[in-house]
Protein backbone atom coordinates (compact mmCIF):
# COMPACT_ATOMS: atom_id res chain seq x y z
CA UNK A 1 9.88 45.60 76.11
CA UNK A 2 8.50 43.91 79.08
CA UNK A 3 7.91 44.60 82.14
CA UNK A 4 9.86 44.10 85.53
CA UNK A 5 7.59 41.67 86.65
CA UNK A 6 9.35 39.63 84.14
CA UNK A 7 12.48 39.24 86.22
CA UNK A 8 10.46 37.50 89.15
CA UNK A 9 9.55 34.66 86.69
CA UNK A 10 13.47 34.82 85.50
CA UNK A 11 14.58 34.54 89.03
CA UNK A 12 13.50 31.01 88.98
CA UNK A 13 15.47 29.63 86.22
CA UNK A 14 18.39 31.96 85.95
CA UNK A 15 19.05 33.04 89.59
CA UNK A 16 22.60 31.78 90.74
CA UNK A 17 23.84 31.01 87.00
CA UNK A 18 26.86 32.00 85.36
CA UNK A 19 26.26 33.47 81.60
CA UNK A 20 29.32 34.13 79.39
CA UNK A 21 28.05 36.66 76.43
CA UNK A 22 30.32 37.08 73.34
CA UNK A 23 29.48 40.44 71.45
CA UNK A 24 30.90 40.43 67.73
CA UNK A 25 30.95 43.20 65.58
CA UNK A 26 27.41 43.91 64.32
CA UNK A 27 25.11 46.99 64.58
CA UNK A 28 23.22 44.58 67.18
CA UNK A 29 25.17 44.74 69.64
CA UNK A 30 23.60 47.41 70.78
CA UNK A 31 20.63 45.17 71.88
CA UNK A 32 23.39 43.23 73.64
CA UNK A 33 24.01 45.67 76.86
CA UNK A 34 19.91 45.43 77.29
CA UNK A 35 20.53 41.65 77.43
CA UNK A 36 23.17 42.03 79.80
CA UNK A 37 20.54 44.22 81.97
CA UNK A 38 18.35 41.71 81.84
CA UNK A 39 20.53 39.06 82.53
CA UNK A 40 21.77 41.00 85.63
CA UNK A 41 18.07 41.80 86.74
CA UNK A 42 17.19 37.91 86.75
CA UNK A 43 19.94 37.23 89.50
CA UNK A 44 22.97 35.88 87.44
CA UNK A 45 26.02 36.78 87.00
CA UNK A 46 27.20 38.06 83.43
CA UNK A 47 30.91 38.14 82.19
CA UNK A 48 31.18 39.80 78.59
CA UNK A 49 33.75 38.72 75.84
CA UNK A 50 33.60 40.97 72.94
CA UNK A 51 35.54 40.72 69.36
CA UNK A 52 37.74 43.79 68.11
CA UNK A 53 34.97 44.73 65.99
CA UNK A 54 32.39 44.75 68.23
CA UNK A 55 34.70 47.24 70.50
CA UNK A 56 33.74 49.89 67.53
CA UNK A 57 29.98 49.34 67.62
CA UNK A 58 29.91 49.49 71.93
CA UNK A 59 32.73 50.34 74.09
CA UNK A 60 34.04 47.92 76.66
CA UNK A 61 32.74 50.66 79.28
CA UNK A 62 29.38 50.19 78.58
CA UNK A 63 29.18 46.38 79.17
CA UNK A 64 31.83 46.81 81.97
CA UNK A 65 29.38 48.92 83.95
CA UNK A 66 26.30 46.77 83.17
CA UNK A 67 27.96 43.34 84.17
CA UNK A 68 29.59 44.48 86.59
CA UNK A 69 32.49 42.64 85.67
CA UNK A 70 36.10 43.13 83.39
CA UNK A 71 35.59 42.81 79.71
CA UNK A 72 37.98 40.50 77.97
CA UNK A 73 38.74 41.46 74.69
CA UNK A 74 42.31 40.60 73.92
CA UNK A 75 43.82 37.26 74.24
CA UNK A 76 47.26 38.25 74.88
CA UNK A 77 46.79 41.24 77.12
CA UNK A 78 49.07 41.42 79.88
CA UNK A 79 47.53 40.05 83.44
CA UNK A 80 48.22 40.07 87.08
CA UNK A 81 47.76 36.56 87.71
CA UNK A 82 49.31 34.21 85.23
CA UNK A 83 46.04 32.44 83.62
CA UNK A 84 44.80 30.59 80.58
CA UNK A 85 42.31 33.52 79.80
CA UNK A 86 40.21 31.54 77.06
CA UNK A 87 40.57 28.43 79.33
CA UNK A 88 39.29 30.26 82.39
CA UNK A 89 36.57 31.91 80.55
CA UNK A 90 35.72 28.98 78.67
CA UNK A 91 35.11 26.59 82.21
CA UNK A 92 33.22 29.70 84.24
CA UNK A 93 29.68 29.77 82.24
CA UNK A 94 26.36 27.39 82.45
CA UNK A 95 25.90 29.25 79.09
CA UNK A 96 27.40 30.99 76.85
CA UNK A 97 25.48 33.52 74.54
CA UNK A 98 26.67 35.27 71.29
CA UNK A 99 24.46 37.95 70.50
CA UNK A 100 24.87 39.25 67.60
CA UNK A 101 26.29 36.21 65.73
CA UNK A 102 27.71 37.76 62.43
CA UNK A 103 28.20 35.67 59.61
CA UNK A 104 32.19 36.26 59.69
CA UNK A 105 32.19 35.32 63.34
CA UNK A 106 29.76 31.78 62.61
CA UNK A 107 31.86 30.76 59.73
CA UNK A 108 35.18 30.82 61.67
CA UNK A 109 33.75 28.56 64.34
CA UNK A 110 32.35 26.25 62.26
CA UNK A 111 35.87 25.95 61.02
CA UNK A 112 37.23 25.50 64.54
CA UNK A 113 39.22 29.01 64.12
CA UNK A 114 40.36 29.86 67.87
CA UNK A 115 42.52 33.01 66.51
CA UNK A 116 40.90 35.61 69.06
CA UNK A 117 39.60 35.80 72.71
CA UNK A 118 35.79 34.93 71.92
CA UNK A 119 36.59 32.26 69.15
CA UNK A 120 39.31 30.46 71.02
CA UNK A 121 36.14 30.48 74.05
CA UNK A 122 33.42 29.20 72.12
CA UNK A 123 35.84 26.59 70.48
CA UNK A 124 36.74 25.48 74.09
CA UNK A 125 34.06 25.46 76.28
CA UNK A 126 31.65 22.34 77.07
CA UNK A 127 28.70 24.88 77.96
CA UNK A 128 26.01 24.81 76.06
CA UNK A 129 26.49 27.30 73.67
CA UNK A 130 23.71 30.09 72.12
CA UNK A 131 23.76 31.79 69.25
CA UNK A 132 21.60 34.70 68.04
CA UNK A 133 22.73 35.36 64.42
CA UNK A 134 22.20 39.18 63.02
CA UNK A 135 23.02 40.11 59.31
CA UNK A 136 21.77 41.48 56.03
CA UNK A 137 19.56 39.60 54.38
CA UNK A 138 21.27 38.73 51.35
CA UNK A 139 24.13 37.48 53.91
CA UNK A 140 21.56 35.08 55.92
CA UNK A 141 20.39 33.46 52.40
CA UNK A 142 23.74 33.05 51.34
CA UNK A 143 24.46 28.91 50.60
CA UNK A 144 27.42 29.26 52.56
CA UNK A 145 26.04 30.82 55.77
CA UNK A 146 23.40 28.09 55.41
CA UNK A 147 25.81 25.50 55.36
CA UNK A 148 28.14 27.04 58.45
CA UNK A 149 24.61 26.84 60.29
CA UNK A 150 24.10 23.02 59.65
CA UNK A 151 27.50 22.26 60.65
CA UNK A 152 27.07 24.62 63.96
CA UNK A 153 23.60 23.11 64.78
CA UNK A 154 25.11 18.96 64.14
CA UNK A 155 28.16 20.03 66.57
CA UNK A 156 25.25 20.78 69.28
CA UNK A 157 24.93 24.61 68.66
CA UNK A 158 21.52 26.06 69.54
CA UNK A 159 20.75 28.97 66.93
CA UNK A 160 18.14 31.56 68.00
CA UNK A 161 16.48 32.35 65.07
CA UNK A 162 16.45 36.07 63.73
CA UNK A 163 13.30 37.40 62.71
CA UNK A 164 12.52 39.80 59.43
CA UNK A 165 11.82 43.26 58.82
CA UNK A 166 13.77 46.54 58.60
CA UNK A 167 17.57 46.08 58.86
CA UNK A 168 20.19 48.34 59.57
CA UNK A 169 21.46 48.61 55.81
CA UNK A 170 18.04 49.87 54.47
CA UNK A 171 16.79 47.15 53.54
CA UNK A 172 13.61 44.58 54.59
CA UNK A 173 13.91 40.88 55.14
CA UNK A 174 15.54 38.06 57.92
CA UNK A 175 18.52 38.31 59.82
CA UNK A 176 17.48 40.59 62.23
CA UNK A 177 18.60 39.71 65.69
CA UNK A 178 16.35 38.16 68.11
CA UNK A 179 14.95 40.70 70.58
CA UNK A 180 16.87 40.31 74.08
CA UNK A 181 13.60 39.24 75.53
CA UNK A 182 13.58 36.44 73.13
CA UNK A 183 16.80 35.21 73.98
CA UNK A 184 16.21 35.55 77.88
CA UNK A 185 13.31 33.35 76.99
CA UNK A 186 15.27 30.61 75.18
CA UNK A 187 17.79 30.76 78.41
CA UNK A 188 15.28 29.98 80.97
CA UNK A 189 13.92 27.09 79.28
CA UNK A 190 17.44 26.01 78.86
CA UNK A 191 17.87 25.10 82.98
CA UNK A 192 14.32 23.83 82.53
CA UNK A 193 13.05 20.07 82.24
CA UNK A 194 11.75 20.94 78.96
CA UNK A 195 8.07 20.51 78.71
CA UNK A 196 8.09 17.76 75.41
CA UNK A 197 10.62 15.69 77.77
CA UNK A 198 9.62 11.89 77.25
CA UNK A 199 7.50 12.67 74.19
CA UNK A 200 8.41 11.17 71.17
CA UNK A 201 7.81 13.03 68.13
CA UNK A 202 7.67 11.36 64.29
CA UNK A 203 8.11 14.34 61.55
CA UNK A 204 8.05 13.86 57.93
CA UNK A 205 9.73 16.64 55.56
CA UNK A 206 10.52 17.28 52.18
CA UNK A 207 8.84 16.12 49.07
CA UNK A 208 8.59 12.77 47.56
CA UNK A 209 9.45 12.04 44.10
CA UNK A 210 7.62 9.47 41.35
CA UNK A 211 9.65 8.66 38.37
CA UNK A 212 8.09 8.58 34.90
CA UNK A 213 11.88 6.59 33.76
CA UNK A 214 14.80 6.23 35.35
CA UNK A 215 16.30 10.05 34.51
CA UNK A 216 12.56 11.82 35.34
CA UNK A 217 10.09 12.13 37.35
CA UNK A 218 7.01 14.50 38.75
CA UNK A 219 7.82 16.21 42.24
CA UNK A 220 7.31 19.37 44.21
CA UNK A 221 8.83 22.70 45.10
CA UNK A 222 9.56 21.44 49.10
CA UNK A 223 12.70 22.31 50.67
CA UNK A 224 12.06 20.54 53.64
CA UNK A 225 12.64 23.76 55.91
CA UNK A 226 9.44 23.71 57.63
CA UNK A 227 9.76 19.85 58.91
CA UNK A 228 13.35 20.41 60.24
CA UNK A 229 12.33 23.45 61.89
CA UNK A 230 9.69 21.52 63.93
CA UNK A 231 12.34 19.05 64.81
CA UNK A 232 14.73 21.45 65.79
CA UNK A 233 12.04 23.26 67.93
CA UNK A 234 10.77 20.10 69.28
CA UNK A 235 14.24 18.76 70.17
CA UNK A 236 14.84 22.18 72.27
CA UNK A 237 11.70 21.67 74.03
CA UNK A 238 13.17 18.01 74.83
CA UNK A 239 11.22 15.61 72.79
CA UNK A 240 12.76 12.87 70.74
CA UNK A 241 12.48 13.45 67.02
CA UNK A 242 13.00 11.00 64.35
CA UNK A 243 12.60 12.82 61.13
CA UNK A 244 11.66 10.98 57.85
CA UNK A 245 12.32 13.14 54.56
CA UNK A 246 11.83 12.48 51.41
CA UNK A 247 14.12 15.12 48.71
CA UNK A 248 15.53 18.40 50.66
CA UNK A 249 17.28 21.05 49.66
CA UNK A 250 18.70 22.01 53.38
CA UNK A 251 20.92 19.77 55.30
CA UNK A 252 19.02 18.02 58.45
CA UNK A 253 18.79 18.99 62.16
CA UNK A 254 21.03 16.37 64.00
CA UNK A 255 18.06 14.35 65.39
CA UNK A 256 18.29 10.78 66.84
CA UNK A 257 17.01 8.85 63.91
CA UNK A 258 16.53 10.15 60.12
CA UNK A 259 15.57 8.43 57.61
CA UNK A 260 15.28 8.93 53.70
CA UNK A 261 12.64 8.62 51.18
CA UNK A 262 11.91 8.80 47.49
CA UNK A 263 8.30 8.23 46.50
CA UNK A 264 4.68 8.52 48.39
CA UNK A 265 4.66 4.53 48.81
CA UNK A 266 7.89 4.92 50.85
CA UNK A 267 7.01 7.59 52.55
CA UNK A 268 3.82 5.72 53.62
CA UNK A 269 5.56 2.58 54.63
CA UNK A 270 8.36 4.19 56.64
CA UNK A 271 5.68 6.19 58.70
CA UNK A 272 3.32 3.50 59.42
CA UNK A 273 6.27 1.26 60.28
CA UNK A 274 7.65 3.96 63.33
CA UNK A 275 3.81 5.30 63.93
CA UNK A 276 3.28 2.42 66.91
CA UNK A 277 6.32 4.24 68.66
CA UNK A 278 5.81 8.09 68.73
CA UNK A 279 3.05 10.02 70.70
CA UNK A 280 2.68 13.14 68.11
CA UNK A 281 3.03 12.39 63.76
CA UNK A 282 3.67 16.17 62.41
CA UNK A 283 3.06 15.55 58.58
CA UNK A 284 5.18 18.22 56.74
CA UNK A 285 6.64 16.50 53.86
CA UNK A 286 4.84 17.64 50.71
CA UNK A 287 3.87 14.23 49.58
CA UNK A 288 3.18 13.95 45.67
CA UNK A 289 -0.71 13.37 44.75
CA UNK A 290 -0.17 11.90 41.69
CA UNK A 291 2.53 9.36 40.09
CA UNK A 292 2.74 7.92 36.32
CA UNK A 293 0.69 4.86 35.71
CA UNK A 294 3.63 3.35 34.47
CA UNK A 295 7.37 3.71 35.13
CA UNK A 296 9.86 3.10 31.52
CA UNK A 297 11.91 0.58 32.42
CA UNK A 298 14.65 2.70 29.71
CA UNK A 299 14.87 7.05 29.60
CA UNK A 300 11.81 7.86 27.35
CA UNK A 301 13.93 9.12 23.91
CA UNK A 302 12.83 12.49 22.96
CA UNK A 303 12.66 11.24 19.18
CA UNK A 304 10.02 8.39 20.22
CA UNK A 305 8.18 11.00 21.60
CA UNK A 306 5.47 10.59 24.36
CA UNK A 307 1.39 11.92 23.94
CA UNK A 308 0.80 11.95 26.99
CA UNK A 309 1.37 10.45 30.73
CA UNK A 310 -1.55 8.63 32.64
CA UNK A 311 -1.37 9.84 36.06
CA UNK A 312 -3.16 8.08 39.37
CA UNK A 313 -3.37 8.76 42.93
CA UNK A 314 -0.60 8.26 45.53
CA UNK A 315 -0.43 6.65 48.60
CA UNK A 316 -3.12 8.22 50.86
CA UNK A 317 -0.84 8.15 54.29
CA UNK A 318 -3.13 10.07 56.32
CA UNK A 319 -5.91 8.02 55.61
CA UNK A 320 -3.70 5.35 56.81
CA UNK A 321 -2.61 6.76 60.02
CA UNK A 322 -6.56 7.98 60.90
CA UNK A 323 -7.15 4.03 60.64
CA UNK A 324 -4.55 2.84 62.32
CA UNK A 325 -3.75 5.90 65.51
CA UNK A 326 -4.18 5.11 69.00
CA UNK A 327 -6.73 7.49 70.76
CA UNK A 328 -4.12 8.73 72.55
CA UNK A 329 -1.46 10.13 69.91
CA UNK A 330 -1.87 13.31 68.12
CA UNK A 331 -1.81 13.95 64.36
CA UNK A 332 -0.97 17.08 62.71
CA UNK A 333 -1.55 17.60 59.13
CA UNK A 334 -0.71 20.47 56.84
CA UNK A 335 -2.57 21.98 53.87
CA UNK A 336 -1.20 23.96 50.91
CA UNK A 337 -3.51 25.59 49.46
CA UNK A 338 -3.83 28.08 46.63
CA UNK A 339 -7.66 29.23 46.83
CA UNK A 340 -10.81 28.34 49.72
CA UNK A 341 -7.59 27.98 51.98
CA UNK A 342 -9.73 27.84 55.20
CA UNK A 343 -12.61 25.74 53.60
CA UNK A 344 -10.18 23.24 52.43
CA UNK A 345 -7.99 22.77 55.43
CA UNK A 346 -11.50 22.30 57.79
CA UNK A 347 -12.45 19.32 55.14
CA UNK A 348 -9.13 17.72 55.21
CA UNK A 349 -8.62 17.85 58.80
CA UNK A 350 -11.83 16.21 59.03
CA UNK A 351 -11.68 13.58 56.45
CA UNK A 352 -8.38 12.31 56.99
CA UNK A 353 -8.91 12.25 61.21
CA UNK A 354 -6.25 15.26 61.93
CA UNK A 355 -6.21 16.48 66.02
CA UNK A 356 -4.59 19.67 64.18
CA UNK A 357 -4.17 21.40 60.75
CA UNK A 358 -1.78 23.67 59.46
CA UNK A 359 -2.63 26.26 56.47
CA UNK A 360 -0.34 28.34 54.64
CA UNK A 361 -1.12 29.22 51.33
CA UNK A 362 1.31 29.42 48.41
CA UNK A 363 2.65 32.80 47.52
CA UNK A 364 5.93 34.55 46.85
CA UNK A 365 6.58 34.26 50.60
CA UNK A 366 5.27 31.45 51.65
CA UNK A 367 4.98 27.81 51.70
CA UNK A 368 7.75 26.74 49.15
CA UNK A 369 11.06 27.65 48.63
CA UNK A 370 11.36 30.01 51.19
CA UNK A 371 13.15 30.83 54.37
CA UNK A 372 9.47 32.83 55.33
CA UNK A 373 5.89 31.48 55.79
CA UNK A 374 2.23 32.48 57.14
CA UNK A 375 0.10 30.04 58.40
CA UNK A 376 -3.44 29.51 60.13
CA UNK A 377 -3.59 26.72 62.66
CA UNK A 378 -7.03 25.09 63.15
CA UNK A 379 -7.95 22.56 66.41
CA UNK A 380 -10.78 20.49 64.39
CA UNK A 381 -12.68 22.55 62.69
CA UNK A 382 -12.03 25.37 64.58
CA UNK A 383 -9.42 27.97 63.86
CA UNK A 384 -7.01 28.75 66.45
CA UNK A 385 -4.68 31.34 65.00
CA UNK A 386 -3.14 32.96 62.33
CA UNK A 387 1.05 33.83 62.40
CA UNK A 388 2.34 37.15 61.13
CA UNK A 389 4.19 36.32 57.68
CA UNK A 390 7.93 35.73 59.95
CA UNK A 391 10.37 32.79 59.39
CA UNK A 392 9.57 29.38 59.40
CA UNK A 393 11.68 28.56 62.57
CA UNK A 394 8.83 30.44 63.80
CA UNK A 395 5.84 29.52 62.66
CA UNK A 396 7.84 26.36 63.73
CA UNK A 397 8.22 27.62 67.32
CA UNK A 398 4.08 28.66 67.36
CA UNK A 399 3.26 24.78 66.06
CA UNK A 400 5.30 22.96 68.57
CA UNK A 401 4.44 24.94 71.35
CA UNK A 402 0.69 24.72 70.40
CA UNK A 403 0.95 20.61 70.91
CA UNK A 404 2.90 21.39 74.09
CA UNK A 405 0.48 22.88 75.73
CA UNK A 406 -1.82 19.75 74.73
CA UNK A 407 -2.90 18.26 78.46
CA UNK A 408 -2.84 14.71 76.32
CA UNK A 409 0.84 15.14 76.34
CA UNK A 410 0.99 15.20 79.72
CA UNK A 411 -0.36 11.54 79.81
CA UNK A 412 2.08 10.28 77.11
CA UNK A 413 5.19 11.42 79.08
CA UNK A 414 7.40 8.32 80.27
């Protein structure tokens, strides 16, 4: 935990505001009357909805005495004053928090279920609304949970990314709530100008595709996770992000501009077509090296048989971008790498003109396929840092606020 010095830096951001903290029913929420502290300690005032379930995990008492305030829990209890409750509660906040966000409670509101206290709340408030999911594992890689995210995060929901390790049910992995600490963080810079505001980001994710006939083709493993967390990070931080992606297997952040790809030549022609316009090109996408010499015009019949397929380079796009960047924008290229992962990432960054390189190596937690990664990020040829293995929203978080704190930013700001 950190220390009370901390709240003299909160002061500035939070001091005066009104937070609104929903508490659903998840072993978390015991982490969720040291964020009310905390909230309390920075100078603003906390109200506290909680869910019935949450009621067994923490009493009402607890939060009551923290906050300093009544905790709502029931949306037809019986009041003094005759009031809208969710209505009220709903137009009080500058922010509304819900930490822990269980998977039961993220699904309904995706749905637009209002059928207790806290849902009817989130569903009817304009604040901008927070939320800090906490689960099992197995729960936070379900398809479904996935998918209640994307439609959370296109209606304008800001998820605070869990991190991994031990969980409550014995077992190791993500879905851990963020630590309070971490979501104080993410509030502060909320009632900040954020510091990517004017900057205009271009991110490519996913991985291309080149067709050896019309029903197959040579590809990649790329889910396109790792761009779209670097677009949803940058977009927090208040850049504009137009994303081009080539195949993905998870749906895309709701950024200002996306556009979709198929093979390396596309990719190359739709980046150095919007290159003139951003100030940073984040290179993600897993671009295919290699494409068949020649396309079949027909499918290929397995009867006819094939010896063998001629294979030649793709598009080099970073080669393209190093000859055609202004001095003042800001490259970043990543590396996969299976062996001489350092070695090789110093020689790429150097021969195709990166500013900065990004090296994870493949493994059975990293790079593809995974909600995890690990990577080393080098300035030149020299290495800056290496991330703990921890999920890609991040290792996304580490990348975009390294280029943040890049004073050429500063010049490119409009």
């Amino acid at each position: 935990m950190r220390s009370r010095r901390r709240s003299k830096d909160n002061k500035v951001a939070l001091d005066g505001k009104k937070i609104l903290l929903v508490v659903t029913g998840g072993i978390s929420a015991y982490k969720s009357a040291y964020l009310v502290r905390l909230i309390k300690r920075s100078g603003a005032q906390v109200r506290v909805v909680m869910t019935d379930a949450a009621t067994r995990f923490v009493t009402p008492l607890t939060f009551e005495v923290l906050s300093g305030n009544p905790v709502q829990t029931d949306i037809f209890a019986r009041r003094e004053l005759p009031t809208v409750e969710h209505i009220e509660l709903a137009t009080w906040p500058d922010r509304v928090v819900v930490a822990p966000a269980t998977a039961d409670f993220i699904g309904s509101v995706a749905s637009g279920m209002a059928g207790d206290l806290p849902r009817a709340v989130v569903c009817a408030t304009a604040a901008p609304v927070y939320m800090a999911p906490a689960m099992n594992d197995g729960m936070w890689a379900n398809p479904a949970v996935k998918r209640n995210i994307s439609i959370l995060e296109k209606d304008g929901r800001r998820m605070i990314a869990p991190g991994s390790g031990e969980l409550a049910c014995g077992t190791s992995g993500s879905g851990r709530m963020a630590e309070p600490e971490e979501i104080m963080a993410v509030l502060e810079r909320s009632f900040e100008p954020g510091p990517l505001e004017g900057i205009r980001f271009l991110v490519t994710a996913g991985r291309t595709i080149e067709e050896i006939d019309p029903v197959r083709y040579i590809s990649n493993h790329s889910s396109g996770r790792m761009g779209f967390a670097i677009a949803s990070r940058a977009m927090e931080l208040g850049a504009k992000v137009t994303v081009i992606h080539g195949q993905v297997d998870v749906p895309p952040p709701g950024v200002d501009v996306i556009r979709e790809v198929r093979s390396a030549s596309q990719m190359k022609t739709a980046v150095l077509r919007s290159l003139p316009r951003c100030d940073v090109l984040v290179m993600a996408a897993a671009v295919s090296d290699f494409r068949p010499s020649r396309r079949a015009k027909e499918k290929i019949k397995k009867e006819t048989g094939i010896d063998s397929i001629e294979l030649v380079k793709t598009a080099d796009i970073l080669s393209a971008v190093r000859d055609r960047k202004k001095s003042s924008q800001i490259i970043v290229g990543f590396a996969l790498e299976t062996v001489d992962g350092e070695k090789n990432a110093v020689r790429k960054a150097a021969a195709k003109g990166c500013d900065y390189m990004v090296l994870n190596m493949a493994g059975a937690d990293t790079g593809f396929g995974t909600d995890t990664n690990q990577v080393t990020l080098f300035k030149g040829a020299r290495k800056l840092e290496t991330s703990p293995l921890t999920s890609k929203d991040r290792v996304a978080g580490m990348i975009v606020d390294m280029l943040a704190a890049d004073g050429r930013l500063g010049k490119a700001k409009r």
